[in-house]
C-alpha atoms as a PDB file:
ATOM      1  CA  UNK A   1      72.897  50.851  72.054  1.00  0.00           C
ATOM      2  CA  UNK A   2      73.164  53.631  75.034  1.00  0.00           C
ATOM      3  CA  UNK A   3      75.549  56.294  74.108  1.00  0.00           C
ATOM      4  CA  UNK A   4      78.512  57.004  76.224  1.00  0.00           C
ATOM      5  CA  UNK A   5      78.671  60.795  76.318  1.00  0.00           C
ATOM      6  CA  UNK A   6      82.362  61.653  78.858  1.00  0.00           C
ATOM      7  CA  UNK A   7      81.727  65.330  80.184  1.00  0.00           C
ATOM      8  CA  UNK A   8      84.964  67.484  78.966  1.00  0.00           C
ATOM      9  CA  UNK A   9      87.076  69.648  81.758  1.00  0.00           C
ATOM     10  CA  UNK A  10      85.688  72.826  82.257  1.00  0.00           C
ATOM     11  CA  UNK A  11      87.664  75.385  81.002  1.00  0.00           C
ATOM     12  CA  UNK A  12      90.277  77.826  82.927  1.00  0.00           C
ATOM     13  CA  UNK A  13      87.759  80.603  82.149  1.00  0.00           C
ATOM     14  CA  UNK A  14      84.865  78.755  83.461  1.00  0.00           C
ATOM     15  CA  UNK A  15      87.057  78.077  86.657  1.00  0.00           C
ATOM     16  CA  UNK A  16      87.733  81.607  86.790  1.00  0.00           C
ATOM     17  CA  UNK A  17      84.291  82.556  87.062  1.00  0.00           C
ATOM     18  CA  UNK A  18      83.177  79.583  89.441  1.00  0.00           C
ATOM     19  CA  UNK A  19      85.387  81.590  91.721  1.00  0.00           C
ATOM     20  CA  UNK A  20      83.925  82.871  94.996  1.00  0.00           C
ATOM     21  CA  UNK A  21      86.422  81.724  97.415  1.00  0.00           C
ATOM     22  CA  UNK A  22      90.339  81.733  97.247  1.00  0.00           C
ATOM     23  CA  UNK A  23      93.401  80.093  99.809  1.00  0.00           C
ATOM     24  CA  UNK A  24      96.705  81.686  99.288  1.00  0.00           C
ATOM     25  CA  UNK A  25      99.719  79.840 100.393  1.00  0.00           C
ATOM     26  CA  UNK A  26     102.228  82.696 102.060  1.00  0.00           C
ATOM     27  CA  UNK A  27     106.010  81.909 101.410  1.00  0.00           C
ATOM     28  CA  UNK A  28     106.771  82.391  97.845  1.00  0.00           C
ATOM     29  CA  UNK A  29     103.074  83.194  97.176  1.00  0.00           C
ATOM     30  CA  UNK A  30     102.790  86.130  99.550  1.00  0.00           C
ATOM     31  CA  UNK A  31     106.274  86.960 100.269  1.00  0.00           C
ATOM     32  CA  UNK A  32     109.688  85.963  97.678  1.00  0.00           C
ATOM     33  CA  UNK A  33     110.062  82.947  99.542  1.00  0.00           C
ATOM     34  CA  UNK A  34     113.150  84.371 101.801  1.00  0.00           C
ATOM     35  CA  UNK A  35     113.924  83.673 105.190  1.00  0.00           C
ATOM     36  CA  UNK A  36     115.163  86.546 106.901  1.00  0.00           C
ATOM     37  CA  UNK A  37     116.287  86.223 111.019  1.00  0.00           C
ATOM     38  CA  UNK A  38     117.032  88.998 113.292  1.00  0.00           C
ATOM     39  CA  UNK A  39     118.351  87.309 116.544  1.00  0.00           C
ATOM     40  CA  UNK A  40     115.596  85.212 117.089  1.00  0.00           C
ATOM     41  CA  UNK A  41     113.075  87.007 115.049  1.00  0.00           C
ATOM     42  CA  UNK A  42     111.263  85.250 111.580  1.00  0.00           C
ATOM     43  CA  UNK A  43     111.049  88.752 109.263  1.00  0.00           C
ATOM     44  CA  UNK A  44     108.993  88.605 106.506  1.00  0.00           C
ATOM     45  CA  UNK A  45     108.423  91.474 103.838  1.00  0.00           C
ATOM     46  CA  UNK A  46     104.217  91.683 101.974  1.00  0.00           C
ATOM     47  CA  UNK A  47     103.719  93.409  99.293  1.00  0.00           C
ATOM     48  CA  UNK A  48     100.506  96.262  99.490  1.00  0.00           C
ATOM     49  CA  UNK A  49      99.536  95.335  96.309  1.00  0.00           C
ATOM     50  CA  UNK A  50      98.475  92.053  97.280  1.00  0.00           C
ATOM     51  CA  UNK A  51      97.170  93.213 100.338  1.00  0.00           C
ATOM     52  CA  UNK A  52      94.891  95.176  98.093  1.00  0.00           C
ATOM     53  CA  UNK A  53      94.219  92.282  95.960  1.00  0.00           C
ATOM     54  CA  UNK A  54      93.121  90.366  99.190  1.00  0.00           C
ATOM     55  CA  UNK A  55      90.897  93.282  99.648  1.00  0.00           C
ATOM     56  CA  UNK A  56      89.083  93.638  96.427  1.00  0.00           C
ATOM     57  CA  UNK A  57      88.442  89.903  96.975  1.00  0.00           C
ATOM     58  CA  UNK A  58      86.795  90.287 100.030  1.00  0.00           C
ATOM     59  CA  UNK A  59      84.782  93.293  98.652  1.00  0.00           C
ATOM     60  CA  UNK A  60      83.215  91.237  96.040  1.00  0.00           C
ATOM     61  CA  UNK A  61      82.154  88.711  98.065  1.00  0.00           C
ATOM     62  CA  UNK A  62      84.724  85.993  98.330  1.00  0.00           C
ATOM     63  CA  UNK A  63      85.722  83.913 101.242  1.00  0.00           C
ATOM     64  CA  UNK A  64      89.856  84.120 101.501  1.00  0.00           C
ATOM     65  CA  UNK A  65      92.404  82.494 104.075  1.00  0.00           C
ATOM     66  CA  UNK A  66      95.923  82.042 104.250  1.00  0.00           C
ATOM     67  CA  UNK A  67      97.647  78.474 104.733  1.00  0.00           C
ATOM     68  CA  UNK A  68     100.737  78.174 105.854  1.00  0.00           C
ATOM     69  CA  UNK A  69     103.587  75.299 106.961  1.00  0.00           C
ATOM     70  CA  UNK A  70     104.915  77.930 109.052  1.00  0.00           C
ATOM     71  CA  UNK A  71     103.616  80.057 111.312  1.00  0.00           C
ATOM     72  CA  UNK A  72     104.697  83.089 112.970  1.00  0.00           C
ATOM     73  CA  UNK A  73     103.935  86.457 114.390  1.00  0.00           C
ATOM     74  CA  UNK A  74     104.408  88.202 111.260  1.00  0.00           C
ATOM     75  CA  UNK A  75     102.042  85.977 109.252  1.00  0.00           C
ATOM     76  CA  UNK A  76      99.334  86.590 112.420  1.00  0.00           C
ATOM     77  CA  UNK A  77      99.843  90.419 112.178  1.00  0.00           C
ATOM     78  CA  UNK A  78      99.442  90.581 108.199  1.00  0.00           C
ATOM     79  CA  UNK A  79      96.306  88.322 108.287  1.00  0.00           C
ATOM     80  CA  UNK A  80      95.027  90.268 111.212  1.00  0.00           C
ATOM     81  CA  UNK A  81      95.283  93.326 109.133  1.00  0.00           C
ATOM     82  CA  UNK A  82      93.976  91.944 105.871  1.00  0.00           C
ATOM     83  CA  UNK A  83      90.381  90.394 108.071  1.00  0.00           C
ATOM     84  CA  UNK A  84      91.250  86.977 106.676  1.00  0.00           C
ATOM     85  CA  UNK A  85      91.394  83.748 107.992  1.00  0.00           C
ATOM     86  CA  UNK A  86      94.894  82.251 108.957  1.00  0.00           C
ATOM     87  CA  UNK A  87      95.598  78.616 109.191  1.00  0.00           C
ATOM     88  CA  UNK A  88      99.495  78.373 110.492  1.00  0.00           C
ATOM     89  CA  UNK A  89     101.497  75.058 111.069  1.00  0.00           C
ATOM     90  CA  UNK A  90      99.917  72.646 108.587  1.00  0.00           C
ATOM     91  CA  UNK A  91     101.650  70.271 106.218  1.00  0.00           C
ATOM     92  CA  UNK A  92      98.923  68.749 105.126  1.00  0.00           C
ATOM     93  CA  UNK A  93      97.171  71.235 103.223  1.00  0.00           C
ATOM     94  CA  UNK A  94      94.910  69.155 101.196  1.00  0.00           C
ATOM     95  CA  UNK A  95      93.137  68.029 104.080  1.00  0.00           C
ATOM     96  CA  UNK A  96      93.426  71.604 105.440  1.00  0.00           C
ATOM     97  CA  UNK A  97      91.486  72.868 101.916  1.00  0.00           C
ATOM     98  CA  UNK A  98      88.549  70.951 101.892  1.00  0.00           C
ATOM     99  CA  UNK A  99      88.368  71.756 105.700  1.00  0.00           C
ATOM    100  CA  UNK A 100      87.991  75.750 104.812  1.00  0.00           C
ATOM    101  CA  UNK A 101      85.442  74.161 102.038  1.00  0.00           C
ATOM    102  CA  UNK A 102      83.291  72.546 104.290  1.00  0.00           C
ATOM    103  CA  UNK A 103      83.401  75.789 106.930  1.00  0.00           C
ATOM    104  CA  UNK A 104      82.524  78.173 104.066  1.00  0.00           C
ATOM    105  CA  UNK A 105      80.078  75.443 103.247  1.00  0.00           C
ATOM    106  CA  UNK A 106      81.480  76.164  99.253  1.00  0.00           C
ATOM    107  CA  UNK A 107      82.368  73.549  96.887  1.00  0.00           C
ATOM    108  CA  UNK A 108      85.954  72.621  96.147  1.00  0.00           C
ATOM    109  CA  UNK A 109      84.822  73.748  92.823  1.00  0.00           C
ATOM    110  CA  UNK A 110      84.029  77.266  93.967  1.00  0.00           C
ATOM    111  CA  UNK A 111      87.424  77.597  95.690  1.00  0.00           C
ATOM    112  CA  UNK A 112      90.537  78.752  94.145  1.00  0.00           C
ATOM    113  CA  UNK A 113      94.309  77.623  95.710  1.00  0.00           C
ATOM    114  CA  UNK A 114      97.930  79.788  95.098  1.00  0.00           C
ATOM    115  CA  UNK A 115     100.640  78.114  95.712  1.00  0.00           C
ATOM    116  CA  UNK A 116     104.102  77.409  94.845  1.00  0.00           C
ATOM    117  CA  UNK A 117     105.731  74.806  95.837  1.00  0.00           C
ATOM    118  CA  UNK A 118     105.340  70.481  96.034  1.00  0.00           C
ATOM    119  CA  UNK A 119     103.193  70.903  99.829  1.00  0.00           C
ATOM    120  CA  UNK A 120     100.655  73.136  98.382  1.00  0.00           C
ATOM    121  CA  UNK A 121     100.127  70.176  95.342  1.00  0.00           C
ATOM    122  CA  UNK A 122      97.349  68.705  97.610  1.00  0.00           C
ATOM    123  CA  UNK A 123      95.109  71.785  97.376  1.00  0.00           C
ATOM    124  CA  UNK A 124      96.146  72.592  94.127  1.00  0.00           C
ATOM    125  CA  UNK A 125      94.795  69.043  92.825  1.00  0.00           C
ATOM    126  CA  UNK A 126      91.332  69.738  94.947  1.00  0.00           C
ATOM    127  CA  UNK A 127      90.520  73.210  93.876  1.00  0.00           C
ATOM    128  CA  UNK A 128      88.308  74.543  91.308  1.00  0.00           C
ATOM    129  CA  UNK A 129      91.201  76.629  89.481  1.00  0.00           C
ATOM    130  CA  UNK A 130      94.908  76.253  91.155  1.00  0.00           C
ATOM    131  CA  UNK A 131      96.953  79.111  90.285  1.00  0.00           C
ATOM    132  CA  UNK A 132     100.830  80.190  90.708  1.00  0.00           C
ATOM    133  CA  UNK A 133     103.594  82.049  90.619  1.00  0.00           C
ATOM    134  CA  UNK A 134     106.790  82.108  88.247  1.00  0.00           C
ATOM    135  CA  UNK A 135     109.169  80.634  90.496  1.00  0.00           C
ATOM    136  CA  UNK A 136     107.187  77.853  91.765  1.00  0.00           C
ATOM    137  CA  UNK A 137     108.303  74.650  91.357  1.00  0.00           C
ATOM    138  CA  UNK A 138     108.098  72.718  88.331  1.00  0.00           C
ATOM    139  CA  UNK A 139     105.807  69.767  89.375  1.00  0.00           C
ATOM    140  CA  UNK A 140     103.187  73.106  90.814  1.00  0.00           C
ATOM    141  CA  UNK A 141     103.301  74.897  87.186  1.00  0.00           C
ATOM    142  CA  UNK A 142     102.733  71.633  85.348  1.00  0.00           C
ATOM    143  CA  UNK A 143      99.261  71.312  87.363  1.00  0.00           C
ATOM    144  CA  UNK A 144      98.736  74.982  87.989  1.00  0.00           C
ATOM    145  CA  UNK A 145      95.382  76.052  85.575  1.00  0.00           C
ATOM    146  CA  UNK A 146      96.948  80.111  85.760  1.00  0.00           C
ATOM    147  CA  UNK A 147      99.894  81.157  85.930  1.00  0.00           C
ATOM    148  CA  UNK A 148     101.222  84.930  87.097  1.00  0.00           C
ATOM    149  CA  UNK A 149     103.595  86.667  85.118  1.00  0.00           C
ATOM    150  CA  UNK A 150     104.363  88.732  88.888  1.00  0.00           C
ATOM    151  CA  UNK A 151     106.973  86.971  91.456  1.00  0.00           C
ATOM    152  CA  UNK A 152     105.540  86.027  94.611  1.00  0.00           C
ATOM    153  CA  UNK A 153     105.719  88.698  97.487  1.00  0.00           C
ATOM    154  CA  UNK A 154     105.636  91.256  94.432  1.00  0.00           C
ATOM    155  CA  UNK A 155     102.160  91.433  93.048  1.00  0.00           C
ATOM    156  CA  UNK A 156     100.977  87.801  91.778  1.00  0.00           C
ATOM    157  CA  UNK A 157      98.221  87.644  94.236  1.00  0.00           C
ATOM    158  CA  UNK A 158      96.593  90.940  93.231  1.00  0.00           C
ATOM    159  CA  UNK A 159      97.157  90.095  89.013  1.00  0.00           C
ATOM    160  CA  UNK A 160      95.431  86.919  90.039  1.00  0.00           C
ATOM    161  CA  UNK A 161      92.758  88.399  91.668  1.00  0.00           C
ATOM    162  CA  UNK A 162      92.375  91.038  89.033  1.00  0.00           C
ATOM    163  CA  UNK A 163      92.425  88.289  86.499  1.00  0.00           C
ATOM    164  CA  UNK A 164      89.251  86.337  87.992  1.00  0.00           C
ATOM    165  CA  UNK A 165      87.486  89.600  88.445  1.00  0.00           C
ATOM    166  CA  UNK A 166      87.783  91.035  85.172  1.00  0.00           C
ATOM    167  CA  UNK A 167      86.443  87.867  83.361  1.00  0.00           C
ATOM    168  CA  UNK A 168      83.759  87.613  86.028  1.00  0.00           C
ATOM    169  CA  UNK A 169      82.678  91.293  84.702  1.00  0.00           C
ATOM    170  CA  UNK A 170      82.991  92.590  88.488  1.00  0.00           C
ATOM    171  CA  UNK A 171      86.660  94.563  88.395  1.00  0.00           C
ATOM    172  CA  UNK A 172      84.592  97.771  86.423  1.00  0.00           C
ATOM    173  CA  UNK A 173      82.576  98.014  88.847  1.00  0.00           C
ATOM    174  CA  UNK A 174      84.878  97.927  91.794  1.00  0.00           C
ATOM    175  CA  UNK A 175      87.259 100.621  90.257  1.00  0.00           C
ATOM    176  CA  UNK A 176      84.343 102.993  89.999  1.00  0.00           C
ATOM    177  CA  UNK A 177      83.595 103.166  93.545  1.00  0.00           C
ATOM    178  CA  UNK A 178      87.129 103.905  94.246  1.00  0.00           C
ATOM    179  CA  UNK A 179      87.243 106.468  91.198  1.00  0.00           C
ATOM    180  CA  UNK A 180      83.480 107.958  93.260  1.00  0.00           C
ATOM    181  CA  UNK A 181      85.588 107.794  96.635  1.00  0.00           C
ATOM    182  CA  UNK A 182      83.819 105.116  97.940  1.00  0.00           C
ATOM    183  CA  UNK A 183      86.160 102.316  98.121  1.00  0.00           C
ATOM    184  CA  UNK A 184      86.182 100.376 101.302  1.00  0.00           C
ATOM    185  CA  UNK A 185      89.850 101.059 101.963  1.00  0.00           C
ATOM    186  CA  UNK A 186      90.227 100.078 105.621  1.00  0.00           C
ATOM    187  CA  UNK A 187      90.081  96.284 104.712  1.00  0.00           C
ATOM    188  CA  UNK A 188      93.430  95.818 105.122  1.00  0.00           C
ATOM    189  CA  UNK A 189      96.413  98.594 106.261  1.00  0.00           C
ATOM    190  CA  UNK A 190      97.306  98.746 102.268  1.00  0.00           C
ATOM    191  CA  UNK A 191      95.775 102.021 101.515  1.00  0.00           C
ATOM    192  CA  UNK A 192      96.504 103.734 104.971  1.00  0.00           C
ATOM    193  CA  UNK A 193     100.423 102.530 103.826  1.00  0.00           C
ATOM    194  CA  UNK A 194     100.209 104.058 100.020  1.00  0.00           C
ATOM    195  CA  UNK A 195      98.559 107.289 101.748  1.00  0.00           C
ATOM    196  CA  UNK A 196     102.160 107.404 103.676  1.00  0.00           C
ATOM    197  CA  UNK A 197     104.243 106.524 100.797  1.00  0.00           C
ATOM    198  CA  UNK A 198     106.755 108.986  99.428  1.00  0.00           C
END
């Protein structure tokens, strides 16, 4: 009689090192979820450290975008600066996902989602390892595979990044180009806006 062997889940840490893409979600993800107006103005605050995140992402190799329900200048500007891709305006972000898949020609399995709220579910259920933040919702942390112990807007995206890297044994070796001075650091505006901070 043929044996029936099931294959088991892989593992959050073999997710984490399938990684070589990664989709951020922005409100509550990139920014603390807050809708600030100003007259007619959307204002939305980013944190540099998850600019830099962004950044050390795209210096080891990965493919990253930002999807987003809304759009907005502000979200343009900061995914201008950061060299990613922006995709602004869709609710439907599962079918959104595995169209960035197919474009970076990488497996949903290679692809890693951040989101935080029941819209980003979609993704999160399609992606190789779904990740979020604190105060996501509670339906997004039951299904999430890592969780942040930063807020969104204040850090999560760079922990998570660092997370991946370190058990992919790549974040050593990024540090010591910065520590040797050569760190890309015009990926983004985050190190031009630490070089000006008080």
């Amino acid at each position: 009689m043929a044996r029936v062997v099931i294959p088991r889940p892989p593992t959050v840490a073999e997710r984490m090192q399938a990684v070589r893409g990664l989709v951020c979600d922005v409100d509550g993800v990139l920014t603390d979820g807050k809708l600030n107006y100003l007259g007619d103005q959307e204002l939305k605050s980013f944190s540099v450290l998850d600019g830099f995140g962004i950044t050390l992402a795209k210096q080891a190799g990965w493919r990253v975008a930002l999807l987003t329900a809304r759009g907005g200048p502000a979200v343009e500007r900061r995914a201008a600066e950061l060299g990613v891709e922006l995709v602004s305006g869709e609710r439907n972000k599962g079918v959104a996902f595995r169209a960035l898949c197919d474009r970076w020609q990488l497996p949903a399995a290679n692809v890693a989602y951040i989101g935080d709220d029941w819209l980003d579910l979609p993704a999160m259920l399609q992606a190789g390892l779904a990740a979020t933040v604190p105060a996501s919702a509670a339906a997004v942390r039951q299904r999430a595979h890592w969780l942040a112990t930063a807020e969104g807007g204040n850090g999560a995206v760079r922990e998570f990044v660092e997370a991946v890297l370190r058990l992919q044994g790549r974040l050593d070796a990024l540090l010591q180009r910065y520590l040797n001075g050569d760190g890309e650091t015009r990926a983004g505006a985050d190190e031009a806006d630490k070089a000006g901070a008080p």
